[in-house]
C-alpha atoms as a PDB file:
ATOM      1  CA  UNK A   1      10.676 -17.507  12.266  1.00  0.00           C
ATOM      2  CA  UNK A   2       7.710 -17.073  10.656  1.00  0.00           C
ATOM      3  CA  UNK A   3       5.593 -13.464  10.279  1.00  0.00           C
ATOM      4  CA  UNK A   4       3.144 -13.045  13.561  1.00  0.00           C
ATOM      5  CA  UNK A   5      -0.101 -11.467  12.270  1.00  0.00           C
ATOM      6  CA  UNK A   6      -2.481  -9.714  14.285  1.00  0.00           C
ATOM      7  CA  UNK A   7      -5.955 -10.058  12.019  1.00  0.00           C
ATOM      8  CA  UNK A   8      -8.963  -7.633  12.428  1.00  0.00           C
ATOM      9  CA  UNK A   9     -11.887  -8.153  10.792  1.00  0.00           C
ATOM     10  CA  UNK A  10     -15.767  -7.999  12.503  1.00  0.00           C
ATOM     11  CA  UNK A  11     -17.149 -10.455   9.937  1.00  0.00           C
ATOM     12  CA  UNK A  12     -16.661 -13.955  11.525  1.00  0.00           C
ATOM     13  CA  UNK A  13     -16.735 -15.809   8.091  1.00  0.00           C
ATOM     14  CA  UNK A  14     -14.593 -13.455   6.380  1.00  0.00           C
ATOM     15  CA  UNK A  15     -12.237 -13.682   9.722  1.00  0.00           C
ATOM     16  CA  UNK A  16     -12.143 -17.008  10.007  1.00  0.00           C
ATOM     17  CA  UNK A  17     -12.138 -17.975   5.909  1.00  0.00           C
ATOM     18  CA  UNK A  18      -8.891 -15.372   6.083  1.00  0.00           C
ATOM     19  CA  UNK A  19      -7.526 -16.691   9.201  1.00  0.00           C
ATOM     20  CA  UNK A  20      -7.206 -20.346   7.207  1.00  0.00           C
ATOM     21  CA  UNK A  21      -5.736 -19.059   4.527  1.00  0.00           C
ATOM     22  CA  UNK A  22      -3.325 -17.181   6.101  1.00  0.00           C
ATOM     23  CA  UNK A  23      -2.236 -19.936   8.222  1.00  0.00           C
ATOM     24  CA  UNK A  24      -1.973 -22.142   5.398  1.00  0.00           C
ATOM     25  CA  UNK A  25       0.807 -20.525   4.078  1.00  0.00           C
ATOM     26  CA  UNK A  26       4.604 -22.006   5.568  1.00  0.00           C
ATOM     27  CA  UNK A  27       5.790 -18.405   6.692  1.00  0.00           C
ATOM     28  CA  UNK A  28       2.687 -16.613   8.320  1.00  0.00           C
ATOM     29  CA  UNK A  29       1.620 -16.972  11.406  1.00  0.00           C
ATOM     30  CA  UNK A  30      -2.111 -15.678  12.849  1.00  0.00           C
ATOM     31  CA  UNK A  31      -1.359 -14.796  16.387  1.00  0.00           C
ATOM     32  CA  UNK A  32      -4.700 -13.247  17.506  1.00  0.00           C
ATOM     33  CA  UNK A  33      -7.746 -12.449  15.755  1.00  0.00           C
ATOM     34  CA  UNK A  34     -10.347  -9.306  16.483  1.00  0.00           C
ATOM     35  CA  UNK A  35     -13.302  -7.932  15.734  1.00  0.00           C
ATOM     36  CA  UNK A  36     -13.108  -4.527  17.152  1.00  0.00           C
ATOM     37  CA  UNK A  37     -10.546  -1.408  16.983  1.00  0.00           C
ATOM     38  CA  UNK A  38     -10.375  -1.997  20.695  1.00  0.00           C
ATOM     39  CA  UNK A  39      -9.598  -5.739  20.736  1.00  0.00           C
ATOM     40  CA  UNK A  40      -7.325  -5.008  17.849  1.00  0.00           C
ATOM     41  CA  UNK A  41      -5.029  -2.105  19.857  1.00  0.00           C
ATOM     42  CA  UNK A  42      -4.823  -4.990  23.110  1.00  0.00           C
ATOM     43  CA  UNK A  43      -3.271  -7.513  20.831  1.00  0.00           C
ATOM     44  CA  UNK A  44      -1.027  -5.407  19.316  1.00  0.00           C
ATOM     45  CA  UNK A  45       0.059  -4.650  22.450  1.00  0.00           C
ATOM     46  CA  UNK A  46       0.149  -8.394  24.123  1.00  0.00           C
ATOM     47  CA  UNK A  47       1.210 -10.345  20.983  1.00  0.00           C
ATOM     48  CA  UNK A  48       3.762  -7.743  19.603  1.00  0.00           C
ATOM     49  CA  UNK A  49       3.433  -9.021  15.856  1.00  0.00           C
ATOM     50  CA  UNK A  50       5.024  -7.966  12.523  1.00  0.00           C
ATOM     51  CA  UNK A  51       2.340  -7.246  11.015  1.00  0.00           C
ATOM     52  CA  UNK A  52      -1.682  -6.228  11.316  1.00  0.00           C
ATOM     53  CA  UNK A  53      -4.258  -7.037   8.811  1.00  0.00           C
ATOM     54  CA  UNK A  54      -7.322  -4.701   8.695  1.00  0.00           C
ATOM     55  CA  UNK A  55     -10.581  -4.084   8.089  1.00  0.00           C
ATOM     56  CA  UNK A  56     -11.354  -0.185   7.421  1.00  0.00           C
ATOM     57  CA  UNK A  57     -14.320  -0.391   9.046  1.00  0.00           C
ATOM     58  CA  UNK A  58     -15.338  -2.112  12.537  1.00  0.00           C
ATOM     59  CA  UNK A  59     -17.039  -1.398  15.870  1.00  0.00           C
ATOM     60  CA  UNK A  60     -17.095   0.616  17.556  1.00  0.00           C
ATOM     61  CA  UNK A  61     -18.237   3.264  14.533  1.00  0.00           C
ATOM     62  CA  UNK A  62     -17.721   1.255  11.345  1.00  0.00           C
ATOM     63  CA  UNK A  63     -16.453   4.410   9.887  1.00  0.00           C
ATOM     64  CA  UNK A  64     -12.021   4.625   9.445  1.00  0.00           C
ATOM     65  CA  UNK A  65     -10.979   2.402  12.854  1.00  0.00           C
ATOM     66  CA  UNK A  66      -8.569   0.331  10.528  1.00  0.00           C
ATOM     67  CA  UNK A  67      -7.117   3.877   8.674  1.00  0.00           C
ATOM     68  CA  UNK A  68      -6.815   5.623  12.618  1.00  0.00           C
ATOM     69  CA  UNK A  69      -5.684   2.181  13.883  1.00  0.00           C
ATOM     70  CA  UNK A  70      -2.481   2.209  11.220  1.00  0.00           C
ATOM     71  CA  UNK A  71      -1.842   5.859  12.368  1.00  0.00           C
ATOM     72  CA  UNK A  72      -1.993   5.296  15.692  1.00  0.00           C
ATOM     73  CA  UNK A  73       0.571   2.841  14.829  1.00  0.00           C
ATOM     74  CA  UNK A  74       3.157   5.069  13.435  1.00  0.00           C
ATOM     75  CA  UNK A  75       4.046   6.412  16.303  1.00  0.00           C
ATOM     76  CA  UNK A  76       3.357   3.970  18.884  1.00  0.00           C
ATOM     77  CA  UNK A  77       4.728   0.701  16.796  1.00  0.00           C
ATOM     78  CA  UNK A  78       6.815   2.435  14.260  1.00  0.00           C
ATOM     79  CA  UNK A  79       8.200  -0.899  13.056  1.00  0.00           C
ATOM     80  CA  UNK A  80       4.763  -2.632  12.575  1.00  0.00           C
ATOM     81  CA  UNK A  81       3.395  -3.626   8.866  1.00  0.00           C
ATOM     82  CA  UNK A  82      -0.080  -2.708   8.200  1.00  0.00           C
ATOM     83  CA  UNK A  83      -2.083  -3.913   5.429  1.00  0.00           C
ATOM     84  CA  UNK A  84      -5.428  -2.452   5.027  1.00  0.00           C
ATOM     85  CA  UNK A  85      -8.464  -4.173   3.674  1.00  0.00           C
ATOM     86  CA  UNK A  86     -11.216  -2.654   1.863  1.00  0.00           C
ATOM     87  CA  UNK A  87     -14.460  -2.938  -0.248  1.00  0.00           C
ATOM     88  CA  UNK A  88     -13.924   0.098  -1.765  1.00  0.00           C
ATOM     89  CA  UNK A  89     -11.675   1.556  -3.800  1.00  0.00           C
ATOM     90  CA  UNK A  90     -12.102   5.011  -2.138  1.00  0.00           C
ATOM     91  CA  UNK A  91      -9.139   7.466  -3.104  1.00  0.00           C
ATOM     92  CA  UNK A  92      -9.639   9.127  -0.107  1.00  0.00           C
ATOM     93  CA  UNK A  93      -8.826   6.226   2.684  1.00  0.00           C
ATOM     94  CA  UNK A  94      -5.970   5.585   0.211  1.00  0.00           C
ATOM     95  CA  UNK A  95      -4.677   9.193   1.248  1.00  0.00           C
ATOM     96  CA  UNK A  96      -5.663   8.690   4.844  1.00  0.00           C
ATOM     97  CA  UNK A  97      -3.676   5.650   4.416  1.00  0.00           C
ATOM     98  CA  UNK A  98      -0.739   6.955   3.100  1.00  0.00           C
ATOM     99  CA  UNK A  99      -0.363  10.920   3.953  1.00  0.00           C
ATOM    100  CA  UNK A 100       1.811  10.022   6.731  1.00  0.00           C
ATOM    101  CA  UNK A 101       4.378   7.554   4.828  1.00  0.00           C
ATOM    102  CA  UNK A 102       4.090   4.659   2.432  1.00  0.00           C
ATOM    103  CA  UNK A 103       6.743   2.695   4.202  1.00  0.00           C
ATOM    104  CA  UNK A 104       5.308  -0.789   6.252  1.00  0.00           C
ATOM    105  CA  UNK A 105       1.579   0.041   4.370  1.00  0.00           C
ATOM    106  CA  UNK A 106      -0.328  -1.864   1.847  1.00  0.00           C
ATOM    107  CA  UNK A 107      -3.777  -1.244   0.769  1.00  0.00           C
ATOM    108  CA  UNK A 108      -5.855  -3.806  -1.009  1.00  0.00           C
ATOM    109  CA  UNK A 109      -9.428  -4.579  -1.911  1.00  0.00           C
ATOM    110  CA  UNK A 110     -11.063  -7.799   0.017  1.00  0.00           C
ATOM    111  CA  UNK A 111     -11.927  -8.941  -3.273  1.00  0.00           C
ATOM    112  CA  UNK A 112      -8.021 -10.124  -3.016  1.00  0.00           C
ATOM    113  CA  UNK A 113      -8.180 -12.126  -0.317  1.00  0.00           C
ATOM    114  CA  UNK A 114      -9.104 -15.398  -2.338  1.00  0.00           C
ATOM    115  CA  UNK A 115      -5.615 -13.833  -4.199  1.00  0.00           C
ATOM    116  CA  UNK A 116      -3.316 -15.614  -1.744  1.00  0.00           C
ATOM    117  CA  UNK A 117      -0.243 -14.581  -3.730  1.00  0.00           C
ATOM    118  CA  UNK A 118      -1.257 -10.906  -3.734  1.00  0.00           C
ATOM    119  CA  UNK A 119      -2.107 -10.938   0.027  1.00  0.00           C
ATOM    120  CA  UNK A 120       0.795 -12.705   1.019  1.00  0.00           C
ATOM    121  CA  UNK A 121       2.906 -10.761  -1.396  1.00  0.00           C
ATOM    122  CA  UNK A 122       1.736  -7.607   0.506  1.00  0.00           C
ATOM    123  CA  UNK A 123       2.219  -8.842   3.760  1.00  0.00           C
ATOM    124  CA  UNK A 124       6.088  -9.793   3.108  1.00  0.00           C
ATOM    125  CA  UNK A 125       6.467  -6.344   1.266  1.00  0.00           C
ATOM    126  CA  UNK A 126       5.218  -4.590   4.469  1.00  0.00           C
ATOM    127  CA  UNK A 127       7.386  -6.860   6.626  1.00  0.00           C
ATOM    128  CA  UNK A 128      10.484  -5.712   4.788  1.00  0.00           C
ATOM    129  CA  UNK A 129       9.828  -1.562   4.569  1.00  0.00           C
ATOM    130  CA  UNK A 130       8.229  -1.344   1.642  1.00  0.00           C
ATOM    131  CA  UNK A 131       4.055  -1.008   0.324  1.00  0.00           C
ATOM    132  CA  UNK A 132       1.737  -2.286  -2.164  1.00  0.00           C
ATOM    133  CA  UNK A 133      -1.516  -0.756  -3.333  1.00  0.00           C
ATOM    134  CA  UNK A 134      -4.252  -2.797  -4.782  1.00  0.00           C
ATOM    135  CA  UNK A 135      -3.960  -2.308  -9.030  1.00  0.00           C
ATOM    136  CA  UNK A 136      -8.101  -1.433  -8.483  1.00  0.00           C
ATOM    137  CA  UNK A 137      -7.268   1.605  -5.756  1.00  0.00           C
ATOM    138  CA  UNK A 138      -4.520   2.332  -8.271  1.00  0.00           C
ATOM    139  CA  UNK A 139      -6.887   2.852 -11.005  1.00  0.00           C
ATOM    140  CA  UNK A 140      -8.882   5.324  -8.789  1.00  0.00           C
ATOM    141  CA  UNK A 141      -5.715   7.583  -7.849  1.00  0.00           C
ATOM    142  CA  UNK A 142      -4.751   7.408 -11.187  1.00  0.00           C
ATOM    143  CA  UNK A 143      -8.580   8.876 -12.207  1.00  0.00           C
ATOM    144  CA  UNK A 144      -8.893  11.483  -9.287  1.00  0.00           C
ATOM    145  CA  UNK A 145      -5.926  13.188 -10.360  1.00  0.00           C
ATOM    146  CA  UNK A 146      -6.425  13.080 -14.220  1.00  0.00           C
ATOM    147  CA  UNK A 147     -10.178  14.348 -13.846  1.00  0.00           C
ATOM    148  CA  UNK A 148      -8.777  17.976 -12.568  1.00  0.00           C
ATOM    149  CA  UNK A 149      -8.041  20.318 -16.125  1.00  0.00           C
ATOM    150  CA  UNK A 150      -4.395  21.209 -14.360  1.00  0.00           C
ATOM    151  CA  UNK A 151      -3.087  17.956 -13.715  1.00  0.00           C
ATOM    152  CA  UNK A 152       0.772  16.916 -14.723  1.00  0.00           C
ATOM    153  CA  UNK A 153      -1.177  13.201 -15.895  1.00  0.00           C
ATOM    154  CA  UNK A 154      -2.107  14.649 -18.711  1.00  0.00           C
ATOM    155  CA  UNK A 155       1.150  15.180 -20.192  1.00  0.00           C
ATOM    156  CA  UNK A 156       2.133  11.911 -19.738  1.00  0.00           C
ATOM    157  CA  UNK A 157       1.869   9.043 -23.019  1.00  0.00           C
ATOM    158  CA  UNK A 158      -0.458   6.563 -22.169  1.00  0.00           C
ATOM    159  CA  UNK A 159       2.670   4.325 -21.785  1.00  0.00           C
ATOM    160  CA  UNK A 160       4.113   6.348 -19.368  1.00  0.00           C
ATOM    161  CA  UNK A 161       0.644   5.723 -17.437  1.00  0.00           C
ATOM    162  CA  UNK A 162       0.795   1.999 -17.696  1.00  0.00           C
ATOM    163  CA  UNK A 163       4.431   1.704 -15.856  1.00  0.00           C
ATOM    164  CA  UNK A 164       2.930   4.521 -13.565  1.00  0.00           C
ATOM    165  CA  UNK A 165       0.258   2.176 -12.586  1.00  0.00           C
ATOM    166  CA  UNK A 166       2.573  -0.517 -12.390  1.00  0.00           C
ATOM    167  CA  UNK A 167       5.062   1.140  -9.950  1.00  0.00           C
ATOM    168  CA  UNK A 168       2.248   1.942  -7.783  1.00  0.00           C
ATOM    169  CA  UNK A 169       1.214  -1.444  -7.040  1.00  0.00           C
ATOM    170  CA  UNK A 170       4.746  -1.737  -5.654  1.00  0.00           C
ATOM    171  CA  UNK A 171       6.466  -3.524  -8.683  1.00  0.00           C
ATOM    172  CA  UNK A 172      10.247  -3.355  -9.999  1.00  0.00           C
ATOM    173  CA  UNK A 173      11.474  -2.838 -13.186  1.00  0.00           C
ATOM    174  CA  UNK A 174      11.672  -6.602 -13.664  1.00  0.00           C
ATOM    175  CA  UNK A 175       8.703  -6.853 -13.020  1.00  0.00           C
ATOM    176  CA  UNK A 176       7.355  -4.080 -15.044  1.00  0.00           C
ATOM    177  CA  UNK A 177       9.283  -5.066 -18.009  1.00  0.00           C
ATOM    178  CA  UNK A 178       7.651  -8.334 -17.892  1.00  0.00           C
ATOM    179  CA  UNK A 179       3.951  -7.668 -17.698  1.00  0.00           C
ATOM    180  CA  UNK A 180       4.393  -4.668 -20.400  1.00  0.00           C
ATOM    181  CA  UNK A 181       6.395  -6.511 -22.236  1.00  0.00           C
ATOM    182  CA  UNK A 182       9.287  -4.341 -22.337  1.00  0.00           C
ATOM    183  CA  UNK A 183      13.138  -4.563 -22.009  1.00  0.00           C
ATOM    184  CA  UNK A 184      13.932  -3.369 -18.306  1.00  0.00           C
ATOM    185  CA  UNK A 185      16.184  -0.658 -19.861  1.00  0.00           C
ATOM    186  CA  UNK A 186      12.776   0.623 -21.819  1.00  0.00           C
ATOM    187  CA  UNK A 187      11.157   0.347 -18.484  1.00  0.00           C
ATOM    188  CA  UNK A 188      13.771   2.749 -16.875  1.00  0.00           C
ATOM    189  CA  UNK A 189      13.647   5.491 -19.634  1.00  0.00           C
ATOM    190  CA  UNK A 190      10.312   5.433 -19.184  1.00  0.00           C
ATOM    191  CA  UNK A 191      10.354   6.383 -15.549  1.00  0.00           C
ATOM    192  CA  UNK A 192      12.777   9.146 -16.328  1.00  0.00           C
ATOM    193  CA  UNK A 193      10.453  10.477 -18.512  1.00  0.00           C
ATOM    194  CA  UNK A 194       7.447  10.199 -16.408  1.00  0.00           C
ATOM    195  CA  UNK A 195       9.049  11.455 -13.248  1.00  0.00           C
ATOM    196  CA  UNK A 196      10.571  14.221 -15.421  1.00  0.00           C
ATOM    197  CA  UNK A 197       7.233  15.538 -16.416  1.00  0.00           C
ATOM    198  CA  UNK A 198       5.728  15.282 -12.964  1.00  0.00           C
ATOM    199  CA  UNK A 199       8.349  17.202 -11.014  1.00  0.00           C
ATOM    200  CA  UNK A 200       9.712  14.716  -9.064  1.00  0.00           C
ATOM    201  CA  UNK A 201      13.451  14.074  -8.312  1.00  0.00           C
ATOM    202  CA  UNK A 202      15.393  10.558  -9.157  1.00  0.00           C
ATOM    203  CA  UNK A 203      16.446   7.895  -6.660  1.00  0.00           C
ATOM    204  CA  UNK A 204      17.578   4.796  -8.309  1.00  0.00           C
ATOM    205  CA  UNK A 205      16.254   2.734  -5.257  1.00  0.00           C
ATOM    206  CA  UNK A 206      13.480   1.055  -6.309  1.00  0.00           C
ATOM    207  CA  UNK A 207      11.842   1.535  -2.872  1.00  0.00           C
ATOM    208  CA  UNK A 208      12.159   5.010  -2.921  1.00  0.00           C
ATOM    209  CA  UNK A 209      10.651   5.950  -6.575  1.00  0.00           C
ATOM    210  CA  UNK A 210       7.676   3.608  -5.484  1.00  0.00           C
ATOM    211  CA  UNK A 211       6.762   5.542  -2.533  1.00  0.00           C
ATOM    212  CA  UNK A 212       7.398   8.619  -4.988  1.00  0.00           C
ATOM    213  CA  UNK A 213       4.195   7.514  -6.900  1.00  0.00           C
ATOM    214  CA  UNK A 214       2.193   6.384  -4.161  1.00  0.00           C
ATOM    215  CA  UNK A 215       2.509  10.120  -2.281  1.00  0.00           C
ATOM    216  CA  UNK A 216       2.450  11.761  -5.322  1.00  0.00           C
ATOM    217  CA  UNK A 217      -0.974  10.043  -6.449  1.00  0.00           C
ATOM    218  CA  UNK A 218      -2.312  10.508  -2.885  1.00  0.00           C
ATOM    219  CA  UNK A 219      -0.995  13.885  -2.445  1.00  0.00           C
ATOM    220  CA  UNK A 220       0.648  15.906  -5.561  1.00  0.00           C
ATOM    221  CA  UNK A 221       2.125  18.659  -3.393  1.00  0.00           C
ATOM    222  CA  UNK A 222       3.460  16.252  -0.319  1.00  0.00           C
ATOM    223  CA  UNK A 223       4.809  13.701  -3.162  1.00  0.00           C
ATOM    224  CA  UNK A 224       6.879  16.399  -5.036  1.00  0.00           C
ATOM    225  CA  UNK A 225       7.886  18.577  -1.749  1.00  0.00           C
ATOM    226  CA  UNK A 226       9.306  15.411   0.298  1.00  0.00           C
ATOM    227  CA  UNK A 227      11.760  14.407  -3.139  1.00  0.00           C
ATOM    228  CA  UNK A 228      12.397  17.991  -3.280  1.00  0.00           C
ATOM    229  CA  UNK A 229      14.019  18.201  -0.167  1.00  0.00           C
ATOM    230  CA  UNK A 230      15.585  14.753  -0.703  1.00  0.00           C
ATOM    231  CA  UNK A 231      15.085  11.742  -2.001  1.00  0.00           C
ATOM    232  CA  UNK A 232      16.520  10.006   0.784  1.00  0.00           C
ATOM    233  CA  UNK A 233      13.816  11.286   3.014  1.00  0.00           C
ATOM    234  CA  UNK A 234      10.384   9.581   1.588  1.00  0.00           C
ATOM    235  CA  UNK A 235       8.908   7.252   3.817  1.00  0.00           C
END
């Protein structure tokens, strides 16, 4: 079967352009497309898809619907992927984003969307639990947090910052290994050391130590308390 997409965007070009690509792709399906936070919340509710694709901003404000659309979500469609789409890499939607989970939440610049690979790769990682986070929004965590004098970041090798980085955007240690050019075993000591220095506990799910990053970049305090009280527990 393939993956049912509700699509919200107000831009009819944009909407459309994305609705062909999607579509254009064996797996995906586009079962409704919106323009409004409103229209959006009635298909979610008549088409019951797998996942939603957002714009941050549409009618009626243009100000967060997509962010207050995804947490609405949480609790009314627990099950339901979200991927958010942005023109800015704005730290601060990426915590609205992600302060109530990482799990089923992806968060990538629209400058991506001629990225089919990257989109689509985002909208199966959703689909199956897990997140993504655009390497550009990434970048602008990363910078946040290493601008304050008392950040952990700074006691981390610039290595240690690149596979950071890396597991952000949602990638394994295969995959990490092969874009740093590194031995997967390098890539694992690596994280030991990194999450060593920042406080945080161990999981060996790969899953699990992603989210670790994401919360912990979006949140210091809520990343460290939630693998504090267990691992098992980040969502």
């Amino acid at each position: 079967m393939p993956i049912r997409i509700v699509l919200a965007e107000d831009h009819y070009l944009l909407r459309e352009g994305l609705r062909r690509l999607l579509e254009a792709e064996p797996d995906l399906e586009v079962v409704a497309a919106c323009e409004s936070l409103d229209t959006l919340l009635e298909a979610v509710v008549v088409e019951q898809p797998d996942v939603v694709i957002t714009d941050i901003r549409m009618p009626p404000t243009n100000l967060d619907e997509g962010i207050r659309a995804a947490e609405q979500f949480r609790a009314t469609n627990p099950d339901l992927g979200v991927v958010v789409l942005s023109q800015y890499a704005e730290p601060g939607y990426a915590h609205a984003l992600f302060e109530g989970g990482t799990e089923r939440r992806a968060y990538l610049l629209k400058e991506r969307v001629s990225e089919m690979e990257q989109l689509a790769g985002a909208i199966r990682a959703v689909v199956a639990g897990g997140s993504a986070v655009d390497p550009k929004v990434v970048e602008a965590l990363v910078g946040a947090k290493t601008s304050s004098d008392h950040s952990p970041l700074h006691e981390l090798t610039p290595r240690e910052l690149d596979v950071l980085r890396e597991m952000a955007e949602g990638k394994n240690n295969a995959s990490i290994a092969s874009s740093l050019f590194l031995t997967e075993r390098s890539v694992e000591k690596v994280i030991h050391s990194m999450f060593r220095k920042l406080d945080l506990g161990w999981d060996a799910s790969v899953h699990k130590r992603v989210k670790a990053v994401i919360l912990y970049l979006a949140d210091p305090e809520v990343g460290t308390e939630a693998l504090r009280r267990s691992p098992d527990t980040v969502t």
